[in-house]
PDB file of N, CA and C in Angstrom:
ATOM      1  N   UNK A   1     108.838  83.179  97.691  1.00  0.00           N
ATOM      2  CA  UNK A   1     108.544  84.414  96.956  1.00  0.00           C
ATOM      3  C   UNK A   1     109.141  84.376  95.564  1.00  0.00           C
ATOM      4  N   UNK A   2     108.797  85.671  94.989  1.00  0.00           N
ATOM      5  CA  UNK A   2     109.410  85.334  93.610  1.00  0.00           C
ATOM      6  C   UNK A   2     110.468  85.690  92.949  1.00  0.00           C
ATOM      7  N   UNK A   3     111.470  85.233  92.324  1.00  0.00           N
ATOM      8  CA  UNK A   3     112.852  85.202  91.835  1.00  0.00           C
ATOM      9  C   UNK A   3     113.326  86.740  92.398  1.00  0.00           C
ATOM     10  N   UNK A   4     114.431  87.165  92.983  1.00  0.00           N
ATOM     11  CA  UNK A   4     114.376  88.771  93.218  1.00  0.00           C
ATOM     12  C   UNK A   4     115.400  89.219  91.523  1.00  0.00           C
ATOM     13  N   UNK A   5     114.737  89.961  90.726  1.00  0.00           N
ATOM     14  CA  UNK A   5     115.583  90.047  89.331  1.00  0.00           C
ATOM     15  C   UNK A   5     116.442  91.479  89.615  1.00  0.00           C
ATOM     16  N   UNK A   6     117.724  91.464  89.191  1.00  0.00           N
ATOM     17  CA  UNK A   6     118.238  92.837  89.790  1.00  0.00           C
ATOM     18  C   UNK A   6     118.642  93.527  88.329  1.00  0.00           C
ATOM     19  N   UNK A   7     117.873  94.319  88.033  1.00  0.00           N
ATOM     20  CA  UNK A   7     118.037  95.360  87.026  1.00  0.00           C
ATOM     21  C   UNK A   7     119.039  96.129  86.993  1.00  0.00           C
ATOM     22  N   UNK A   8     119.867  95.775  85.639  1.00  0.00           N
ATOM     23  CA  UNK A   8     120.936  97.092  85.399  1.00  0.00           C
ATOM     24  C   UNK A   8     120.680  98.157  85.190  1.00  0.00           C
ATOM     25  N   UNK A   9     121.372  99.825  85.152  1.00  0.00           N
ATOM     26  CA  UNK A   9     120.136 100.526  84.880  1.00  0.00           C
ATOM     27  C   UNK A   9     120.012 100.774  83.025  1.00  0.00           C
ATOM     28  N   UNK A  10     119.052 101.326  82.483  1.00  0.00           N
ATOM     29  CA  UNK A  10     118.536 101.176  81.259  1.00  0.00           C
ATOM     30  C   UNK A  10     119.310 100.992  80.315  1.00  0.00           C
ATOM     31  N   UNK A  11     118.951 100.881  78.951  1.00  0.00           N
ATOM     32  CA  UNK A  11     119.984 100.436  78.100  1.00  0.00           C
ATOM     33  C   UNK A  11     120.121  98.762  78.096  1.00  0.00           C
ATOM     34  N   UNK A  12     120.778  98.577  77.053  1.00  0.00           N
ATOM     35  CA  UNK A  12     121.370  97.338  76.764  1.00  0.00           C
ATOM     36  C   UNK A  12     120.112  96.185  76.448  1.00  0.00           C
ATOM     37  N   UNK A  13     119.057  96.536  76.259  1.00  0.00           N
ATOM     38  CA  UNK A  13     118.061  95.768  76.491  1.00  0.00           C
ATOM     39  C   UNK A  13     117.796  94.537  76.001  1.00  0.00           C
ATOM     40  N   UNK A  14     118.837  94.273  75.050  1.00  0.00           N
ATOM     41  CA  UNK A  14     119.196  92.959  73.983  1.00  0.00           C
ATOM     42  C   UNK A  14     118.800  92.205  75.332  1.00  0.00           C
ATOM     43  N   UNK A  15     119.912  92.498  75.802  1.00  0.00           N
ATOM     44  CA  UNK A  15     120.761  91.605  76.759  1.00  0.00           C
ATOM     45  C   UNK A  15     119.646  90.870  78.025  1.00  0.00           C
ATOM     46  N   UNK A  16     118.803  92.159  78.250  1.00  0.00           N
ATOM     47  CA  UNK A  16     118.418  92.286  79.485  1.00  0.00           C
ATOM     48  C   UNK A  16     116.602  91.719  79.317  1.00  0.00           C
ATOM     49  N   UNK A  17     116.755  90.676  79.758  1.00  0.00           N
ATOM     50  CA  UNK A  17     115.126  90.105  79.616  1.00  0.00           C
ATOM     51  C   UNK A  17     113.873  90.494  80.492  1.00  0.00           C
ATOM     52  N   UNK A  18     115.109  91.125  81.824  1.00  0.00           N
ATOM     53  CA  UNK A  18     114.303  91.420  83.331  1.00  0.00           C
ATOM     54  C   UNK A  18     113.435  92.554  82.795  1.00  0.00           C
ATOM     55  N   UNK A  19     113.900  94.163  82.112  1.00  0.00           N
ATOM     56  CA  UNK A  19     113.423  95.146  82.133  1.00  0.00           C
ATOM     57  C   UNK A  19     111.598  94.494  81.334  1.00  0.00           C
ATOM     58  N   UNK A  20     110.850  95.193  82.012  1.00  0.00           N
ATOM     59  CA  UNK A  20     109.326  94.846  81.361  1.00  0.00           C
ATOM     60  C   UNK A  20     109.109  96.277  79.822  1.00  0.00           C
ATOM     61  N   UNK A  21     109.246  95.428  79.456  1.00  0.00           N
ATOM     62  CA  UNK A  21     108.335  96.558  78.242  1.00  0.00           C
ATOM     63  C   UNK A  21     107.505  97.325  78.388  1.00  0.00           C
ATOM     64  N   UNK A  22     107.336  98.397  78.216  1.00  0.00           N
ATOM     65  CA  UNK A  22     106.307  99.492  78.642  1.00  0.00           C
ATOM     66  C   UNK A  22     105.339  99.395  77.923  1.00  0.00           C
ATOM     67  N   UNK A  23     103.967  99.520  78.541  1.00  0.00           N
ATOM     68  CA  UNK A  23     103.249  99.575  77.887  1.00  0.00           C
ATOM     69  C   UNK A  23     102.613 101.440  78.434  1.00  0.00           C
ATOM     70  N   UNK A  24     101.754 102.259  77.831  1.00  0.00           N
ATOM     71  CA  UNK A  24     101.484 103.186  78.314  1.00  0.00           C
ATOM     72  C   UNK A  24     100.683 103.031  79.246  1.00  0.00           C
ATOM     73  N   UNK A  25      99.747 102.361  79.566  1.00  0.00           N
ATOM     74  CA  UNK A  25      98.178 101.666  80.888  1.00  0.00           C
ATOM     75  C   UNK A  25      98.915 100.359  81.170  1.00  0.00           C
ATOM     76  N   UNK A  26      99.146 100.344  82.416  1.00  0.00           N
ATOM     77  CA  UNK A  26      99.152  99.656  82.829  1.00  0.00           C
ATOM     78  C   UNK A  26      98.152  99.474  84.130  1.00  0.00           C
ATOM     79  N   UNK A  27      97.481  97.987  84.332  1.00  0.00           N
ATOM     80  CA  UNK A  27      96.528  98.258  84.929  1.00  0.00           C
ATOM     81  C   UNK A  27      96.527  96.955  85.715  1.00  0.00           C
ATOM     82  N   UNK A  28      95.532  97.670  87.188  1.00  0.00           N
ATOM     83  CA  UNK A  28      95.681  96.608  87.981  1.00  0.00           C
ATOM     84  C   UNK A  28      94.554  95.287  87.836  1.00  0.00           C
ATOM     85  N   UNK A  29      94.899  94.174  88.542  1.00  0.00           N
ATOM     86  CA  UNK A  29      93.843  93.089  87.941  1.00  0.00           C
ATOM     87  C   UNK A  29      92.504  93.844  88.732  1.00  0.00           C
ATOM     88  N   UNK A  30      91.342  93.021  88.793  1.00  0.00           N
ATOM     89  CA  UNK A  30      90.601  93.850  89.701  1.00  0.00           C
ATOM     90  C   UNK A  30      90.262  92.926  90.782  1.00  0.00           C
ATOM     91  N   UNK A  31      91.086  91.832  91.234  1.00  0.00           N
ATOM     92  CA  UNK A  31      91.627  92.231  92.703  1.00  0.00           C
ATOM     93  C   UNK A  31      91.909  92.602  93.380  1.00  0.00           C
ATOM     94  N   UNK A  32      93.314  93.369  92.515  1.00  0.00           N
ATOM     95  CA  UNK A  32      94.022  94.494  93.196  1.00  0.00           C
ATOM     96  C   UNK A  32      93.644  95.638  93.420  1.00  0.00           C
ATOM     97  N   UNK A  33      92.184  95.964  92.622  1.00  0.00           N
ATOM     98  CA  UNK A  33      91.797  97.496  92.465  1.00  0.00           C
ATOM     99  C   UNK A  33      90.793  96.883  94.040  1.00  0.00           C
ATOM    100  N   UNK A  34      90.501  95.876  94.428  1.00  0.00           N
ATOM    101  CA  UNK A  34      89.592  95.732  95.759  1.00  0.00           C
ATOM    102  C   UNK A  34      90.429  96.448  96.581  1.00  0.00           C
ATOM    103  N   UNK A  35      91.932  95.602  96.091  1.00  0.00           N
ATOM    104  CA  UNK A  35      92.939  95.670  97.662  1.00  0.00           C
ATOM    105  C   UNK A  35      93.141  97.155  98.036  1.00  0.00           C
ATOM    106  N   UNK A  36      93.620  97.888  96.559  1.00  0.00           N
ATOM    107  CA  UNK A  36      93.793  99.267  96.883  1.00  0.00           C
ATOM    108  C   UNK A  36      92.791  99.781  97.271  1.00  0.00           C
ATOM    109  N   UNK A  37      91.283  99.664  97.430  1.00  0.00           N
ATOM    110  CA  UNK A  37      90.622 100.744  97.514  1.00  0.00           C
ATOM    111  C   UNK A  37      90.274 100.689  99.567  1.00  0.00           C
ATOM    112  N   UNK A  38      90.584  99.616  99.680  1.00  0.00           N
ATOM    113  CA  UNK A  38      90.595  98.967 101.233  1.00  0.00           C
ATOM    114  C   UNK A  38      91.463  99.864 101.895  1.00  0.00           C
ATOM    115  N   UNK A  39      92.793  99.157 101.474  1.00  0.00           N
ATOM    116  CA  UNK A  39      94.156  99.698 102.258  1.00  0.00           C
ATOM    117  C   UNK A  39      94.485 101.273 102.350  1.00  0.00           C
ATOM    118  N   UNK A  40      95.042 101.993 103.523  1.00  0.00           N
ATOM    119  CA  UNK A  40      95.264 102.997 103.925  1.00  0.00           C
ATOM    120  C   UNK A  40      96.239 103.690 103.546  1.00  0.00           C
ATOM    121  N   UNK A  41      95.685 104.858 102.411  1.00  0.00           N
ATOM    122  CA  UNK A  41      96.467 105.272 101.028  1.00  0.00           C
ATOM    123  C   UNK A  41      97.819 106.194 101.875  1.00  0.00           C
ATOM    124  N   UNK A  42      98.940 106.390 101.205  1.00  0.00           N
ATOM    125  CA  UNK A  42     100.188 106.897 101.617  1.00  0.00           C
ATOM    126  C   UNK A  42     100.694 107.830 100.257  1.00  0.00           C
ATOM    127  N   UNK A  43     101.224 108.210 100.430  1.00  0.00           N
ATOM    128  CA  UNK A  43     102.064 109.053  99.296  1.00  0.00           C
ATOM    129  C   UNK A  43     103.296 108.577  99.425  1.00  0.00           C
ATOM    130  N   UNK A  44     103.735 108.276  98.081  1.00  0.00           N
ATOM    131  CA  UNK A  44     105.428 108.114  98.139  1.00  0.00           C
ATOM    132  C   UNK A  44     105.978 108.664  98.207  1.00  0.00           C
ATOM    133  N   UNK A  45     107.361 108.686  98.326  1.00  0.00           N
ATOM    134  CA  UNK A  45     108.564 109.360  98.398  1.00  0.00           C
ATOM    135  C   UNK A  45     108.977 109.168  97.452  1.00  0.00           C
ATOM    136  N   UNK A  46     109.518 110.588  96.443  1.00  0.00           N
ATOM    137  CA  UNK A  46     109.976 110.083  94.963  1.00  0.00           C
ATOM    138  C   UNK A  46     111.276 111.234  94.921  1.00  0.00           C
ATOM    139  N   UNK A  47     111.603 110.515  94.111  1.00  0.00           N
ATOM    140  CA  UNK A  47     113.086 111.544  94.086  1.00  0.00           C
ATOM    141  C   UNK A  47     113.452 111.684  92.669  1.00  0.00           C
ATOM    142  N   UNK A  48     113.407 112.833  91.705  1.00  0.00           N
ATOM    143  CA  UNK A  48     113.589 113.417  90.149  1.00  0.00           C
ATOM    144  C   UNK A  48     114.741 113.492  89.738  1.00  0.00           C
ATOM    145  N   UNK A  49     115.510 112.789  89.186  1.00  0.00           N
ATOM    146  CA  UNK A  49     116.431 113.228  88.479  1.00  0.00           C
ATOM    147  C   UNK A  49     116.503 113.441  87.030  1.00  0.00           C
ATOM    148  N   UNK A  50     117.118 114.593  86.562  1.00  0.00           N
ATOM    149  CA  UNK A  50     117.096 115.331  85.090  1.00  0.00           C
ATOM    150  C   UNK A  50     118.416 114.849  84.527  1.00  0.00           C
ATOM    151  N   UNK A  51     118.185 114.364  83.304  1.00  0.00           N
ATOM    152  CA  UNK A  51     119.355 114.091  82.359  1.00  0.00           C
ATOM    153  C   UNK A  51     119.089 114.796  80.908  1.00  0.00           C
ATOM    154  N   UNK A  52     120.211 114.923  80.160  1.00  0.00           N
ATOM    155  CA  UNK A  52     119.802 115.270  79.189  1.00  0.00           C
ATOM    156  C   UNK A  52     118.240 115.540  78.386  1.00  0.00           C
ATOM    157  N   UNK A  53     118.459 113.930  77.707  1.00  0.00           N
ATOM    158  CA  UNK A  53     117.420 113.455  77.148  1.00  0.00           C
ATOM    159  C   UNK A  53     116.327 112.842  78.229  1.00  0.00           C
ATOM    160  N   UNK A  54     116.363 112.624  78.911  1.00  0.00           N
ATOM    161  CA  UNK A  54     115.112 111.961  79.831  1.00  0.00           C
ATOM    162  C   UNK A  54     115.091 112.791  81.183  1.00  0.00           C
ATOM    163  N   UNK A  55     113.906 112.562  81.949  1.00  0.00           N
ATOM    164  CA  UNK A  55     113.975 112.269  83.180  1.00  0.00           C
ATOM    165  C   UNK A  55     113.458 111.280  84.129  1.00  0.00           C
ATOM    166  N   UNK A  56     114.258 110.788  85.357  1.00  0.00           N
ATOM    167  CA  UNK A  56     113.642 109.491  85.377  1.00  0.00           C
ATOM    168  C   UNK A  56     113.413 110.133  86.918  1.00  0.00           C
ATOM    169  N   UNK A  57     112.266 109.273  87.475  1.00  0.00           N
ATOM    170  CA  UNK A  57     111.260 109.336  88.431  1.00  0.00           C
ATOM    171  C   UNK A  57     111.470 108.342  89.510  1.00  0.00           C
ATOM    172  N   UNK A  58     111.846 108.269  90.772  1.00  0.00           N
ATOM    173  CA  UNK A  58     112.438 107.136  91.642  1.00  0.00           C
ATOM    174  C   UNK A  58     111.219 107.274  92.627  1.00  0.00           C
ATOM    175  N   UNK A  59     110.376 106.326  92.820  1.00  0.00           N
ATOM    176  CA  UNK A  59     108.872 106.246  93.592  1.00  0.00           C
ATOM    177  C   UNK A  59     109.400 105.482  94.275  1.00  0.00           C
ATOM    178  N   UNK A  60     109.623 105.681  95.898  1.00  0.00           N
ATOM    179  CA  UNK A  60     109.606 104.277  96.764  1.00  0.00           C
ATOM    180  C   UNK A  60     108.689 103.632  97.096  1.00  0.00           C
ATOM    181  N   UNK A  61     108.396 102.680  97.117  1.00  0.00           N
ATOM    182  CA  UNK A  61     107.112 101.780  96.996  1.00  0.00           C
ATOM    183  C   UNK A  61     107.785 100.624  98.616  1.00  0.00           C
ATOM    184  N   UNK A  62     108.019 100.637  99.710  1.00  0.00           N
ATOM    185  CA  UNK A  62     108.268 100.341 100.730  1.00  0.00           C
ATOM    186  C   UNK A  62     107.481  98.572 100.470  1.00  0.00           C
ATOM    187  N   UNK A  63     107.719  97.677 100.499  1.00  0.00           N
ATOM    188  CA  UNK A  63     106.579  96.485 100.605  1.00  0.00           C
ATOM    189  C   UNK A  63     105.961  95.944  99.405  1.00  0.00           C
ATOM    190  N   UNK A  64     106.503  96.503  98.243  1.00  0.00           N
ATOM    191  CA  UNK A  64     105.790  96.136  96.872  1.00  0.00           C
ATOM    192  C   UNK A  64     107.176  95.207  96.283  1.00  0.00           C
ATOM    193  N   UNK A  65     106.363  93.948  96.314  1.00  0.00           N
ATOM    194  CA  UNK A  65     107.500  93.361  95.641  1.00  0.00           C
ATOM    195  C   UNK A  65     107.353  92.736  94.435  1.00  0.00           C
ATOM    196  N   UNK A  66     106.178  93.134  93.458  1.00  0.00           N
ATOM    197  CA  UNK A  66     106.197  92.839  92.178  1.00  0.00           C
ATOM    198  C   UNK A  66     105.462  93.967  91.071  1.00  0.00           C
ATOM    199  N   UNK A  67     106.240  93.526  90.079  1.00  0.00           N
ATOM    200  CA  UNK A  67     105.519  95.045  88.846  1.00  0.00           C
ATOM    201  C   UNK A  67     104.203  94.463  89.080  1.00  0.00           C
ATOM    202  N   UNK A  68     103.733  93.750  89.001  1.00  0.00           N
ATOM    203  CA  UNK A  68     101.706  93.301  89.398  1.00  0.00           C
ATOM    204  C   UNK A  68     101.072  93.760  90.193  1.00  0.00           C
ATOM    205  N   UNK A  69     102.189  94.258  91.345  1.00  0.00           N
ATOM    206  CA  UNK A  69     100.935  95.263  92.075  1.00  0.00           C
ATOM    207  C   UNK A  69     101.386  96.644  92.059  1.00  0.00           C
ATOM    208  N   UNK A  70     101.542  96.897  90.599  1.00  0.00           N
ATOM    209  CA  UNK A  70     101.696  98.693  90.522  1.00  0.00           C
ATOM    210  C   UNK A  70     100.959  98.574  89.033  1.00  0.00           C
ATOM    211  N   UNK A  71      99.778  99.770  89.607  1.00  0.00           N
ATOM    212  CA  UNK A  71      99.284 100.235  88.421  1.00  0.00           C
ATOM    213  C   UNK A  71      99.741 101.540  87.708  1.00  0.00           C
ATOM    214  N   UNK A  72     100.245 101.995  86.486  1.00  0.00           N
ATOM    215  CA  UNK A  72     100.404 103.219  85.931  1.00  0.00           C
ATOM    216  C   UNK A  72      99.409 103.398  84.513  1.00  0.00           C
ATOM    217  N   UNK A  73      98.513 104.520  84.894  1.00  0.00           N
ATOM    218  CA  UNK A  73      98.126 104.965  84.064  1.00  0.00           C
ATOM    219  C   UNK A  73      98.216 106.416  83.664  1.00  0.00           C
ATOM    220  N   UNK A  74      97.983 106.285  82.063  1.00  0.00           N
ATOM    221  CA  UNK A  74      98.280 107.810  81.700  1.00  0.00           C
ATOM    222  C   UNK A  74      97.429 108.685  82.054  1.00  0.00           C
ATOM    223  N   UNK A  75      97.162 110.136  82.632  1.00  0.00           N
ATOM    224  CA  UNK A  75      96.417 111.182  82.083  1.00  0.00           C
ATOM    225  C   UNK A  75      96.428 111.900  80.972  1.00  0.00           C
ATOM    226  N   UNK A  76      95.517 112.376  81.415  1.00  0.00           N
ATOM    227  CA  UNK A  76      95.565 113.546  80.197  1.00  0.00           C
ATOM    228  C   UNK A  76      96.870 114.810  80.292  1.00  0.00           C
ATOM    229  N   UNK A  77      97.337 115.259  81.734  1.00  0.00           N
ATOM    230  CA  UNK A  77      98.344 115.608  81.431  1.00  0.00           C
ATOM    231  C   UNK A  77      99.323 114.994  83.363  1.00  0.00           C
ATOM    232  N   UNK A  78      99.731 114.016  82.467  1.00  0.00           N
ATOM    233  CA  UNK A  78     100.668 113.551  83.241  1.00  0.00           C
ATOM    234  C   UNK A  78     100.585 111.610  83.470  1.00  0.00           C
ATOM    235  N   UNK A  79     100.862 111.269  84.523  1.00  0.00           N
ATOM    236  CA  UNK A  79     100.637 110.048  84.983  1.00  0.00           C
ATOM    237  C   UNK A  79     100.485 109.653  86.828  1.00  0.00           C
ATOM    238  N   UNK A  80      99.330 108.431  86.537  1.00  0.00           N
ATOM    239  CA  UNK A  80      98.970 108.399  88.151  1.00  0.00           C
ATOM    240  C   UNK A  80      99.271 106.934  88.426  1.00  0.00           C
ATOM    241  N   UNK A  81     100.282 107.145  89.201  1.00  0.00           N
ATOM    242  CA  UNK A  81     100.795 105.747  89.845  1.00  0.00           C
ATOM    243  C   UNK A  81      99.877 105.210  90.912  1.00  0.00           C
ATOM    244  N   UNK A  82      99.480 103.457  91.248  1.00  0.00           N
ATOM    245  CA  UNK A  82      98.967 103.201  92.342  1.00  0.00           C
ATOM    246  C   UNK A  82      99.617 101.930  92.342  1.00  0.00           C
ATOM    247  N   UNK A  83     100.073 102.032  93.582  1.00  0.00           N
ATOM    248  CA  UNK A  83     100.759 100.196  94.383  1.00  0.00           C
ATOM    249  C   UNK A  83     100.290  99.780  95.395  1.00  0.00           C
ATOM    250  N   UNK A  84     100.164  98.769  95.392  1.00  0.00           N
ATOM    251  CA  UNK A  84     100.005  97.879  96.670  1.00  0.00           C
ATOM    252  C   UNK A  84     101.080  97.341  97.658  1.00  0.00           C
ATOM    253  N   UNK A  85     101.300  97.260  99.003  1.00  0.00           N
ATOM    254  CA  UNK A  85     102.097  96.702  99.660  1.00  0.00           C
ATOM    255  C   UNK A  85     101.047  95.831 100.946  1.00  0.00           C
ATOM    256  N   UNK A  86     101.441  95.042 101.588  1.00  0.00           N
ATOM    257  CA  UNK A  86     100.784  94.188 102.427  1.00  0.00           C
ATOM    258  C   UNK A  86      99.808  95.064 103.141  1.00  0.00           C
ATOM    259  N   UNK A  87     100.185  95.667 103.718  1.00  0.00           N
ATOM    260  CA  UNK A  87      99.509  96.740 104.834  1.00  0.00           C
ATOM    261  C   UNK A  87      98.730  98.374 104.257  1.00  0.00           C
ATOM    262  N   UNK A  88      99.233  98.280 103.567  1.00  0.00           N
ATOM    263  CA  UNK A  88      98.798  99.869 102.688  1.00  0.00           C
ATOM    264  C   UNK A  88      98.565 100.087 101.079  1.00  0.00           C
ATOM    265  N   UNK A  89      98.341 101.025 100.346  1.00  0.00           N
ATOM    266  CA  UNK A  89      98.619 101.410  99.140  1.00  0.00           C
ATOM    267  C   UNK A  89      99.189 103.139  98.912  1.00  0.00           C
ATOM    268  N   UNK A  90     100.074 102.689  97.947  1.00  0.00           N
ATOM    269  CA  UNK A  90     100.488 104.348  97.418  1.00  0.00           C
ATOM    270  C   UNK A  90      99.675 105.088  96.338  1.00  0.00           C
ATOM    271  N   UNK A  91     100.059 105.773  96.395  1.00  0.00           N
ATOM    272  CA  UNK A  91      98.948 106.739  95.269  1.00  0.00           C
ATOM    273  C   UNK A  91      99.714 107.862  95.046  1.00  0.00           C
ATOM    274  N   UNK A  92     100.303 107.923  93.691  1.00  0.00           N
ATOM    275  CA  UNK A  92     100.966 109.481  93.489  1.00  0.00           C
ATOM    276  C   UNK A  92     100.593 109.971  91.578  1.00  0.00           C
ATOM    277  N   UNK A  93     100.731 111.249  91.895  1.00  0.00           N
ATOM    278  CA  UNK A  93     100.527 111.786  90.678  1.00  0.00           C
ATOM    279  C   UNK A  93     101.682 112.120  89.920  1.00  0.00           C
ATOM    280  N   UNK A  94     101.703 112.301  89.069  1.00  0.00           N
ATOM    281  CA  UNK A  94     102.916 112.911  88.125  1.00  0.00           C
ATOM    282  C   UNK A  94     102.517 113.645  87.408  1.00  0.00           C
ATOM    283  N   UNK A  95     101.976 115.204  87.555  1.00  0.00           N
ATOM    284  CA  UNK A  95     102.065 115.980  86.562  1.00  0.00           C
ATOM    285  C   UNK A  95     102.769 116.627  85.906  1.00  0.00           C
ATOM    286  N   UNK A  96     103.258 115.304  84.747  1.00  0.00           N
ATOM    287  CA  UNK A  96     104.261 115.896  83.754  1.00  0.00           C
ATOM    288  C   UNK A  96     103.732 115.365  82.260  1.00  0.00           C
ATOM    289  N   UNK A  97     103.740 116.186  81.305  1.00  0.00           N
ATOM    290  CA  UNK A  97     102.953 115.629  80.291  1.00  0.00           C
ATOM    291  C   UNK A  97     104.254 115.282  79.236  1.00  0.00           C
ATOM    292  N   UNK A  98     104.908 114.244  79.189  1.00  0.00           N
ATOM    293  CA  UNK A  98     106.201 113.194  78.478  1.00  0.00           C
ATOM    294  C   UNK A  98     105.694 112.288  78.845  1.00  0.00           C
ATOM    295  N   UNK A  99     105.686 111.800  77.239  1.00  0.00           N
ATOM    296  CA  UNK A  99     105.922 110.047  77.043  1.00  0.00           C
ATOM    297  C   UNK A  99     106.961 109.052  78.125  1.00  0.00           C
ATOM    298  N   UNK A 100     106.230 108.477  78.428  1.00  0.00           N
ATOM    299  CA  UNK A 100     106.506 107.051  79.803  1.00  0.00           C
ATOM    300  C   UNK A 100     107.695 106.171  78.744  1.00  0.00           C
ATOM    301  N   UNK A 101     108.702 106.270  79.097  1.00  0.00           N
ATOM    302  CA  UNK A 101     109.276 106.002  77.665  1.00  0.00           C
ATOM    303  C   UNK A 101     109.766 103.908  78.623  1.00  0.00           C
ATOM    304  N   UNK A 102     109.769 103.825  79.770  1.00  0.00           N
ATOM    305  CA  UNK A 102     110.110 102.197  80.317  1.00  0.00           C
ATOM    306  C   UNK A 102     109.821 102.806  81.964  1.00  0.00           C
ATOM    307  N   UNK A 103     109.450 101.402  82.500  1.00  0.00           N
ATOM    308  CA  UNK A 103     109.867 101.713  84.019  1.00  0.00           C
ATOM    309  C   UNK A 103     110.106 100.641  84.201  1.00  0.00           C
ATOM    310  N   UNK A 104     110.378 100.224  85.855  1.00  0.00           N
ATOM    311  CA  UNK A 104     110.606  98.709  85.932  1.00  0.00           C
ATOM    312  C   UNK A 104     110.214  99.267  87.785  1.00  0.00           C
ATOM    313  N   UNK A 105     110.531  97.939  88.309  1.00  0.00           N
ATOM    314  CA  UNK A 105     110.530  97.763  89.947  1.00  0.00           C
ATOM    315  C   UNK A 105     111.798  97.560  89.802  1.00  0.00           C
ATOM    316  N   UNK A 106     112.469  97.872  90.870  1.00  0.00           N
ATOM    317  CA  UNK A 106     113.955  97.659  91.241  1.00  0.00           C
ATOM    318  C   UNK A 106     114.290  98.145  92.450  1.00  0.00           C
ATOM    319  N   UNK A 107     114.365  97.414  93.676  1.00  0.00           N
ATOM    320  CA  UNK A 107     113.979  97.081  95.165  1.00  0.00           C
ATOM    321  C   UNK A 107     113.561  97.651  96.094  1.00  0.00           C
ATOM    322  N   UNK A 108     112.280  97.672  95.495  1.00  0.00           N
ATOM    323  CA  UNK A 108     110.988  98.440  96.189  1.00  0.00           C
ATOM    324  C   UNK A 108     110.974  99.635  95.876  1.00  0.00           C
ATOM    325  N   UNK A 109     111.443  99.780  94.580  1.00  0.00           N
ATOM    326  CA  UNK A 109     111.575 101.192  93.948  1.00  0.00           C
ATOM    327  C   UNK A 109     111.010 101.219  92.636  1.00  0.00           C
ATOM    328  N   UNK A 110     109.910 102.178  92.172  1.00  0.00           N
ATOM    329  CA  UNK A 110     109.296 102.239  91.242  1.00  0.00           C
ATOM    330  C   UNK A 110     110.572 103.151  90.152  1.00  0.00           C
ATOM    331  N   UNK A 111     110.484 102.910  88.957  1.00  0.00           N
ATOM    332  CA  UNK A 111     111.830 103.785  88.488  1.00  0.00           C
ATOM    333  C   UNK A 111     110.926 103.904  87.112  1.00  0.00           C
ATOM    334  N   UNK A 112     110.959 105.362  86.993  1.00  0.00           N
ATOM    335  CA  UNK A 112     110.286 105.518  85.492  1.00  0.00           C
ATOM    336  C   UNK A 112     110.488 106.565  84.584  1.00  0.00           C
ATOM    337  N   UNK A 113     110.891 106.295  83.139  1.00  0.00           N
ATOM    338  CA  UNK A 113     111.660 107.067  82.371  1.00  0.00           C
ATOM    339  C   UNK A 113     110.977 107.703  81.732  1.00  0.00           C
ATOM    340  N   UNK A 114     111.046 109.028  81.571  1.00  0.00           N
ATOM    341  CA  UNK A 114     110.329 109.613  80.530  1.00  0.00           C
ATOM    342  C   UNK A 114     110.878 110.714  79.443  1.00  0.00           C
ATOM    343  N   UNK A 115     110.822 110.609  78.601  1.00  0.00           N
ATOM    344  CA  UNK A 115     111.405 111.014  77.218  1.00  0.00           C
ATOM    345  C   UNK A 115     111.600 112.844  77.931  1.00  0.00           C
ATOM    346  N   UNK A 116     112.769 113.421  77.578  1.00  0.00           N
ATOM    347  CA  UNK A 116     112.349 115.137  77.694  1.00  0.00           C
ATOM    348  C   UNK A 116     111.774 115.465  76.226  1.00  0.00           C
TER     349      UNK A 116
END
């Protein structure tokens, strides 16, 4: 399998080669859009935490073990997550309309920042 990279949390990013750069669409190949539309959709379990300046978004993604099989795209007001895991796919919404400011995978956990 592939390298397991263990993310510090945000910040420092000189340093840190693991965190992926955000892009706002991120999108699945369209393999993956076969796999998801097959597999037997679930809702995640996400857990919000508020900070100052951000809030960041903790999606458990149970079985997903690479940013390649999570798609995030923007809406119009908010963002719609979709992942793949062997056996299933997740599917969750985020209606919150803030800039996606980074996310990353970090063990089997979708983690995603968004500007307040």
């Amino acid at each position: 399998g592939a390298p397991k990279i263990k993310i510090k949390r945000f910040g420092n990013e000189a340093k840190n080669k693991a965190v992926q750069k955000v892009k706002p669409q991120k999108n699945f190949s369209d393999e993956n859009v076969k796999k998801f539309l097959k597999l037997p959709r679930k809702e995640p379990k996400t857990e919000i935490r508020r900070f100052s300046d951000k809030i960041v978004y903790e999606i458990e993604l149970p079985g997903v073990k690479t940013i390649e099989d999570i798609s995030v795209t923007k809406l119009e007001n908010g963002l719609e997550i979709r992942a793949i895991a062997k056996d299933k796919a997740y599917f969750k919404t985020i209606s919150v309309n803030l800039p996606l400011i980074n996310y990353a995978l970090e063990e089997e956990k979708l983690i995603l920042e968004l500007k307040e």
